[in-house]
Protein backbone atom coordinates (compact mmCIF):
# COMPACT_ATOMS: atom_id res chain seq x y z
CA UNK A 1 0.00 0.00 0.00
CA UNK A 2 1.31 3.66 -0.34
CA UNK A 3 2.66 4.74 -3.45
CA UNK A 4 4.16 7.87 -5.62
CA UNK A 5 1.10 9.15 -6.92
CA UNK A 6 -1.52 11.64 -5.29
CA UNK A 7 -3.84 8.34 -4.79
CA UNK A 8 -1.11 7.36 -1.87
CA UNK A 9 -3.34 8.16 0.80
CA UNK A 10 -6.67 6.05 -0.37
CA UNK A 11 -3.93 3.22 -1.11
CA UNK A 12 -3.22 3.09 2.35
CA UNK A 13 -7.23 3.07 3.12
CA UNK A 14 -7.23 0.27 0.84
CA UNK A 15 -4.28 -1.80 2.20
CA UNK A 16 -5.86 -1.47 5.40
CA UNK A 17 -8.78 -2.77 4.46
CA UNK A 18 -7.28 -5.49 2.69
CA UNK A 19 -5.34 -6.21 5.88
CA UNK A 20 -8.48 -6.36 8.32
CA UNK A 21 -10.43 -8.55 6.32
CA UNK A 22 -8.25 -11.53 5.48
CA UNK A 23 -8.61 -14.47 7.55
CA UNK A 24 -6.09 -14.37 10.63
CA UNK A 25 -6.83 -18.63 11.30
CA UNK A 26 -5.10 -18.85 7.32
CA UNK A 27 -3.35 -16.07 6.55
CA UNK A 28 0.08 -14.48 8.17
CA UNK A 29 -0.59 -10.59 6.61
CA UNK A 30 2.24 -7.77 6.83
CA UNK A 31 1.70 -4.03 5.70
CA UNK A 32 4.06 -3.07 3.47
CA UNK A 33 4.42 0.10 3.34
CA UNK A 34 5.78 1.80 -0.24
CA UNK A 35 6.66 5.31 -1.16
CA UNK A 36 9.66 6.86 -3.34
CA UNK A 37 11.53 7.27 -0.09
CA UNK A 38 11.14 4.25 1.40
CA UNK A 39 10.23 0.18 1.35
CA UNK A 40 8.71 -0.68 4.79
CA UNK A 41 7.33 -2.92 6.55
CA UNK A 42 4.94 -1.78 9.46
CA UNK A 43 4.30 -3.63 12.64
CA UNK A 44 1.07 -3.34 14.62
CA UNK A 45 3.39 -0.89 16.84
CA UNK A 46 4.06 1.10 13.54
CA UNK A 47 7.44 0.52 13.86
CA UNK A 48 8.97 0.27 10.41
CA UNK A 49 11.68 -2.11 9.02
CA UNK A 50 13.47 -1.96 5.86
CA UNK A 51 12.40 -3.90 2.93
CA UNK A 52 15.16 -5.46 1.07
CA UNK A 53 14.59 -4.81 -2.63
CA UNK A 54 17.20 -8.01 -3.82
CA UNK A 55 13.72 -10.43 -2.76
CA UNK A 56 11.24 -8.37 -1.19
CA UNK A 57 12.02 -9.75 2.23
CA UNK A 58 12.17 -8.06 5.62
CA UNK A 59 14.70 -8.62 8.74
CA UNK A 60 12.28 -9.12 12.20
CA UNK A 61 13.89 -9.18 15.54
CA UNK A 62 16.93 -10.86 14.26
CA UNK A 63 15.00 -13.41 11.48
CA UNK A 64 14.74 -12.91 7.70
CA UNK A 65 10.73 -12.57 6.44
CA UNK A 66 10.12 -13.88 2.86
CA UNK A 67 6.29 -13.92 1.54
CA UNK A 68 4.47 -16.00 -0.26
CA UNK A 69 2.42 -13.63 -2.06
CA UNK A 70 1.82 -9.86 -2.58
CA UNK A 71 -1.25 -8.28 -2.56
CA UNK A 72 -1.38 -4.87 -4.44
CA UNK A 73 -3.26 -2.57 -3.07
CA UNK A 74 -1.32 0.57 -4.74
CA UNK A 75 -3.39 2.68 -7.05
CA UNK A 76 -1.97 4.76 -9.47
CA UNK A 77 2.20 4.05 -9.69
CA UNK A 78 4.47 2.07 -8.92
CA UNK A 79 1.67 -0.59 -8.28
CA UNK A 80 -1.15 0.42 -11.24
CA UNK A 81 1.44 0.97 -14.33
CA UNK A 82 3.81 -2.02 -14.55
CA UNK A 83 6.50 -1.18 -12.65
CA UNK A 84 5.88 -3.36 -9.75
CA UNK A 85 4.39 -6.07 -11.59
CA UNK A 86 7.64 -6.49 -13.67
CA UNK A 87 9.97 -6.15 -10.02
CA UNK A 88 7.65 -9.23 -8.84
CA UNK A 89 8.08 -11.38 -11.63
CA UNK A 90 11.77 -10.58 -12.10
CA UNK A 91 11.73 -12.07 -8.18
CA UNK A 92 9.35 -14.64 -9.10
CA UNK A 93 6.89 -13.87 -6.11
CA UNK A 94 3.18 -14.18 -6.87
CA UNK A 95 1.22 -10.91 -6.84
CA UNK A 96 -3.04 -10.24 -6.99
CA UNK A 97 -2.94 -7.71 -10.16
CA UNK A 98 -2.60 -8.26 -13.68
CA UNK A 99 0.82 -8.53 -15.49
CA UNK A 100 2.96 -5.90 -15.95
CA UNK A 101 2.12 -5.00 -19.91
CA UNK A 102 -1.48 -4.93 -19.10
CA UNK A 103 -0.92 -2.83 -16.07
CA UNK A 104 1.22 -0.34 -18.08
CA UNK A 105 -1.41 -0.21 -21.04
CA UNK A 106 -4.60 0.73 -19.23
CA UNK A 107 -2.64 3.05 -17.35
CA UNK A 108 -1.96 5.03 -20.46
CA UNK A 109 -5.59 6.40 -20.90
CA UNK A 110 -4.26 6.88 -24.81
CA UNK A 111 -2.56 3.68 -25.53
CA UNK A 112 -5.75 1.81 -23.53
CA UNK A 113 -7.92 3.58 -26.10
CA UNK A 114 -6.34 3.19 -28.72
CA UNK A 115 -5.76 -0.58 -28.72
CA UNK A 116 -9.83 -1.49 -27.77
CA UNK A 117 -10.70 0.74 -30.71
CA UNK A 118 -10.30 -1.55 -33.73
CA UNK A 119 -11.67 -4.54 -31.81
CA UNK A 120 -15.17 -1.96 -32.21
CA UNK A 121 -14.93 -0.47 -28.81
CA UNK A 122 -16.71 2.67 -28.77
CA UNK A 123 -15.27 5.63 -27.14
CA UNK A 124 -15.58 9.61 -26.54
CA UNK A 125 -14.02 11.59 -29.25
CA UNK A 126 -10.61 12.66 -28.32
CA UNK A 127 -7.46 14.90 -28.34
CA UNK A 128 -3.48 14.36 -26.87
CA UNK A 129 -0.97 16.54 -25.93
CA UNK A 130 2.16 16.12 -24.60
CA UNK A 131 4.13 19.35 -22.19
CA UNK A 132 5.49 21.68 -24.71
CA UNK A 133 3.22 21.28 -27.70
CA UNK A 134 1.77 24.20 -29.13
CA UNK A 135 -2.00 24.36 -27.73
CA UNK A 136 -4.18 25.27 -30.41
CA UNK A 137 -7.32 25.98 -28.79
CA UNK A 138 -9.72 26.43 -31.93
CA UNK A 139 -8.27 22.52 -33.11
CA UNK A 140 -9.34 21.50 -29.48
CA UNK A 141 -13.08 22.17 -29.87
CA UNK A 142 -13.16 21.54 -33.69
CA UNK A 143 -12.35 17.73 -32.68
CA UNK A 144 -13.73 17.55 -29.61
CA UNK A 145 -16.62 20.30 -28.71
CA UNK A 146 -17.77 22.00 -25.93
CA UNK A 147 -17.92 20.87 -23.12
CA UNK A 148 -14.72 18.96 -23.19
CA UNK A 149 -12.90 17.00 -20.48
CA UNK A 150 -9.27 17.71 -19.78
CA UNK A 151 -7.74 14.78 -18.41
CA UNK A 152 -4.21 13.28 -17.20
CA UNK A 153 -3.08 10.88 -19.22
CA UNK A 154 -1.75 8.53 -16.85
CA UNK A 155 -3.19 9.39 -13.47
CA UNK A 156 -6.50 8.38 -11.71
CA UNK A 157 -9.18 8.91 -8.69
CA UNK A 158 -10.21 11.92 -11.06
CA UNK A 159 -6.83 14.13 -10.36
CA UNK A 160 -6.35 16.23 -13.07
CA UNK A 161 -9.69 15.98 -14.39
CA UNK A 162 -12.08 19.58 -15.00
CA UNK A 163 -15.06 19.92 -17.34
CA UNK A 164 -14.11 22.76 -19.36
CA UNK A 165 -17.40 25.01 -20.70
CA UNK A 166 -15.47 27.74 -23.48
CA UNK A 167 -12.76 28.36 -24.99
CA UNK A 168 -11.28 30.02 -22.20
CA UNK A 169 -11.38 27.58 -19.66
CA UNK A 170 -8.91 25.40 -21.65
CA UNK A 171 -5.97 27.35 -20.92
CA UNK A 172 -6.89 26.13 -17.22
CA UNK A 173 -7.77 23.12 -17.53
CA UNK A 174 -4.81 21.60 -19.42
CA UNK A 175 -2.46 23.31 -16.60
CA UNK A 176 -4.28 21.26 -13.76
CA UNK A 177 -3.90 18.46 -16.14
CA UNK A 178 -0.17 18.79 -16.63
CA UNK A 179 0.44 19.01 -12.77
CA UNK A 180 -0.54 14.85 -12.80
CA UNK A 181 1.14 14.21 -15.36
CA UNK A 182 3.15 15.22 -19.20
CA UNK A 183 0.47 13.81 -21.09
CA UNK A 184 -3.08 14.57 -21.49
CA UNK A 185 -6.23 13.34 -23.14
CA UNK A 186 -8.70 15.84 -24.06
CA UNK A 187 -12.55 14.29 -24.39
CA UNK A 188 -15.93 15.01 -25.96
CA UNK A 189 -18.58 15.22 -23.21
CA UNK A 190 -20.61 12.27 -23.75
CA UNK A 191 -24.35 13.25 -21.97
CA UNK A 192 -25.84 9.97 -20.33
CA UNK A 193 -26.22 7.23 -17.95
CA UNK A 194 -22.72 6.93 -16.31
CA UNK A 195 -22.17 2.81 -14.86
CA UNK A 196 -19.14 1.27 -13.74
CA UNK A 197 -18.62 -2.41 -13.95
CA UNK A 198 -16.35 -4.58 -12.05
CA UNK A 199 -14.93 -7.37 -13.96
CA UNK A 200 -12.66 -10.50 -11.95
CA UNK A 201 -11.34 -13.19 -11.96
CA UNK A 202 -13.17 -15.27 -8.93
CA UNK A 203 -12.52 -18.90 -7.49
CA UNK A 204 -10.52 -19.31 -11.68
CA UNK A 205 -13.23 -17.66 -13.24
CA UNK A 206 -13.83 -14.12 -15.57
CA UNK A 207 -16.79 -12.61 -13.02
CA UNK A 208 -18.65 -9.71 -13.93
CA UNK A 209 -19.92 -8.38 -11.12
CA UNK A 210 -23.56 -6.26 -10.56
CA UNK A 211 -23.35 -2.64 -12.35
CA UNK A 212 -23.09 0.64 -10.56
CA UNK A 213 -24.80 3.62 -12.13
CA UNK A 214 -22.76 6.41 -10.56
CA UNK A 215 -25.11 9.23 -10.18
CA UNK A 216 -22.72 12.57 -9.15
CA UNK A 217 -23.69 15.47 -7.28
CA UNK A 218 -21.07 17.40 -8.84
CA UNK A 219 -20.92 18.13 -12.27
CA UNK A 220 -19.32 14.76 -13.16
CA UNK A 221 -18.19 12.11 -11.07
CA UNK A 222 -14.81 14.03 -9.63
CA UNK A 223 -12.76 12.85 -6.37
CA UNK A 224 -15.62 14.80 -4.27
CA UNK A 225 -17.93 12.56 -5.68
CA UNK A 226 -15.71 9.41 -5.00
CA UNK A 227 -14.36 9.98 -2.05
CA UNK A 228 -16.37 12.51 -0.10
CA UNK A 229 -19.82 11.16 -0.43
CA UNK A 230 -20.69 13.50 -3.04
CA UNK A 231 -22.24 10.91 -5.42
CA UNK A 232 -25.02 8.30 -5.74
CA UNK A 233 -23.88 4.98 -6.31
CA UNK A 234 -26.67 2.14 -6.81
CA UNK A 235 -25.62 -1.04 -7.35
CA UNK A 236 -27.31 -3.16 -9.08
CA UNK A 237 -27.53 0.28 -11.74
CA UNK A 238 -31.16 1.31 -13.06
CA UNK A 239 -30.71 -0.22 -16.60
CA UNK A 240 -32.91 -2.12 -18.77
CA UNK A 241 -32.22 -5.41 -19.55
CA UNK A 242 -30.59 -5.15 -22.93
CA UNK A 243 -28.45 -2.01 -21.40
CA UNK A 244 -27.12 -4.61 -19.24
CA UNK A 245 -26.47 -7.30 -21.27
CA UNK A 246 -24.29 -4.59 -23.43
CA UNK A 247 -22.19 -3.33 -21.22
CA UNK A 248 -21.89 -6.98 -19.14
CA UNK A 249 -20.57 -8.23 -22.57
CA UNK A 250 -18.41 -5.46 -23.60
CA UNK A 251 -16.73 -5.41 -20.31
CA UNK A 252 -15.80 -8.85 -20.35
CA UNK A 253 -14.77 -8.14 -23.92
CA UNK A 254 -12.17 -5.74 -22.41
CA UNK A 255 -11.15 -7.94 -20.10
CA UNK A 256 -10.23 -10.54 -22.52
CA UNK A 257 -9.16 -8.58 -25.06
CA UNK A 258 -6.33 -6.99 -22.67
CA UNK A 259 -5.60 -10.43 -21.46
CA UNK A 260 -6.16 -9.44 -17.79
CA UNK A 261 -6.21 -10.91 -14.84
CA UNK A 262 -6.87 -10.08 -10.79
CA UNK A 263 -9.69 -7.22 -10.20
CA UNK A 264 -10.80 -4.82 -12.83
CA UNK A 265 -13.17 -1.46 -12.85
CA UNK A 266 -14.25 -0.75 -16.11
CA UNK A 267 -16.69 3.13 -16.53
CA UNK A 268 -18.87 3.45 -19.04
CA UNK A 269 -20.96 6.36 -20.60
CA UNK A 270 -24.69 5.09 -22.57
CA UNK A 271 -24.24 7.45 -25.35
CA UNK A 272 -27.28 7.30 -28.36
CA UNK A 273 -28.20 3.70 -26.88
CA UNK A 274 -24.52 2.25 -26.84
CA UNK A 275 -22.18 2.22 -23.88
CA UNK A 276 -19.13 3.88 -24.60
CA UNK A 277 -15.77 3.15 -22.59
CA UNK A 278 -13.82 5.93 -20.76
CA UNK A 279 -11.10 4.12 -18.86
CA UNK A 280 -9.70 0.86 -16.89
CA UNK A 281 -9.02 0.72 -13.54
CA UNK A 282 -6.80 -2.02 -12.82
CA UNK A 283 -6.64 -1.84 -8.65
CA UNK A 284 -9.74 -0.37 -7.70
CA UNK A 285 -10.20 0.82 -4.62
CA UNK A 286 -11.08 -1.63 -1.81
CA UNK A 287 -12.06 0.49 0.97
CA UNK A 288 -15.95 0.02 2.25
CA UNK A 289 -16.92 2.95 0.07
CA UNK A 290 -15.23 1.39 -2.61
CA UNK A 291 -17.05 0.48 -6.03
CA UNK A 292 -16.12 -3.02 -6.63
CA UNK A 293 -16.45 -4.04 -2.86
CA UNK A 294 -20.25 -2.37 -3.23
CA UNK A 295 -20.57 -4.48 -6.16
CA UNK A 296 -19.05 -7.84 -4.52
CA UNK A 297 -21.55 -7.17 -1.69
CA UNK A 298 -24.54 -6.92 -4.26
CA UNK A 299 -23.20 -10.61 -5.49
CA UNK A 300 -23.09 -12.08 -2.13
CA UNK A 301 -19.63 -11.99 -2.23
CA UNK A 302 -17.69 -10.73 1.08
CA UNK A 303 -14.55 -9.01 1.51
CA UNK A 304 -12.93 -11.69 2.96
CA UNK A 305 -14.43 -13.87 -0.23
CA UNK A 306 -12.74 -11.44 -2.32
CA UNK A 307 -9.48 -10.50 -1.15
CA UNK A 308 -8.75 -14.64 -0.72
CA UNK A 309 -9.85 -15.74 -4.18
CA UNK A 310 -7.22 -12.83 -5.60
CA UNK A 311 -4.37 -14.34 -3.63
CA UNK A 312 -5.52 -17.97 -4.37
CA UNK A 313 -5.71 -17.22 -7.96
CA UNK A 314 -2.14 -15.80 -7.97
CA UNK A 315 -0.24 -18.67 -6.48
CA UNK A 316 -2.60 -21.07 -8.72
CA UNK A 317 -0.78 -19.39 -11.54
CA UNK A 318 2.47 -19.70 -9.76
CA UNK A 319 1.73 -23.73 -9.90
């Protein structure tokens, strides 16, 4: 848990929760605690002690810790674009998220996109720049309209994110963007019924788990909305059947597509009748106000049921 990104704080919510709901009778669980400064691990005292990076193990009162499996619980990076993945399986220790390429794809908002799209994935109309291009704000709205979203490329939990109205907002906008991150994406609004799905692999199965329509107080579903109560959430979403059935299918369609594996968020957008995909989430958050927890819940599934299928399924791959 932990993490370099903004998102280090609801990791830790996350790993916590992760870390009270595992079975005690069958599991030994240590927080490890990672940010750029620093590989801990912290004991119920909240004494730390030094992770060795050489094989992930920990010296305790005299006698070297080795693990048998990680699980992530680090949004955003190093634990939601590749780079721990790839450390893991250099070491050869099992870990709950998918592999390091598919990690580092749906990181990349643009390279996510831009993969699904031949494969007849719709998405929102949209616009990149990289720090230091030229902005050209009249090329902006021809491609993309107004409203627009002005997004981070590779960040999530909505930082970086505004809804920009005219012309002049832009200007704004992309600066909050490039605070997150040296890429953007610049969207079309898309105006309709906003769901998220949850898509696993459960007891070496792909689950897709009940829909959420995510119904924002704010004017779109920002980090207010997700963190701060600021949002509806009703799980199972208010859809009719067929609405369902699409965006049940297409989400699974993602999910195989990518080759995924571990826990998955998937949000969609029901634009003109069709759902439309905005982004992949590829360690959700797992505190109780979480989505995909919600959604587990709504499947009779329980935390514990959860969190001990993810670590079963990684050391059946180990096998």
């Amino acid at each position: 848990m932990g993490g370099y990104s903004s998102e280090y704080k609801i990791s830790l919510n996350s790993g916590n929760v992760v870390y009270q709901s595992l079975d005690a009778s069958k599991f030994n669980v240590f927080k490890i605690h990672i940010f750029k400064n620093k590989w801990v691990y912290v004991n119920a005292n909240d004494e730390e002690f030094p992770v060795d990076k050489n094989d992930f193990s920990v010296i305790i009162q005299g006698k070297k810790t080795t693990f048998d499996c990680v699980f992530n619980a680090i949004h955003g990076s190093p634990g939601e674009d590749g780079q721990l993945q790839g450390y893991f399986n250099l070491i050869n220790l099992p870990q709950t998220s998918c592999n390091m390429y598919q990690a580092a794809v749906t990181y990349n908002k643009r390279d996510c996109l831009s993969i699904l799209k031949p494969y007849g994935i719709k998405t929102a109309e949209s616009y990149y720049l990289n720090l230091g291009d030229v902005v050209n704000e009249d090329a902006i709205i021809e491609k993309v309209g107004l409203p627009c979203f002005v997004k981070a490329n590779k960040a999530g939990s909505s930082f970086g994110v505004t809804k920009a109205y005219k012309k002049e907002d832009l200007k704004t906008s992309i600066e909050t963007a490039f605070k997150e991150d040296d890429e953007i994406i610049i969207e079309s609004f898309l105006d309709g019924i906003e769901v998220s799905v949850g898509v696993i692999t459960y007891k070496g199965e792909t689950k897709v788990l009940p829909i959420t329509e995510i119904v924002s107080e704010n004017d779109f579903f920002d980090y207010k909305a997700k963190y701060l109560g600021q949002s509806q959430e009703i799980t199972p979403a208010r859809l009719t059947k067929t609405q369902e059935n699409q965006v049940n299918t297409l989400a699974k369609k993602v999910y195989e597509i990518l080759k995924m594996k571990g826990f998955s968020r998937s949000e969609f957008i029901f634009k003109d009748g069709e759902p439309h995909l905005l982004e992949i989430n590829t360690v959700p958050g797992m505190t109780k106000e979480s989505i995909l927890p919600q959604q587990a819940a709504v499947a009779g599934i329980s935390l514990s049921d959860l969190f001990e299928s993810a670590i079963e399924e990684a050391l059946r791959i180990k096998l």
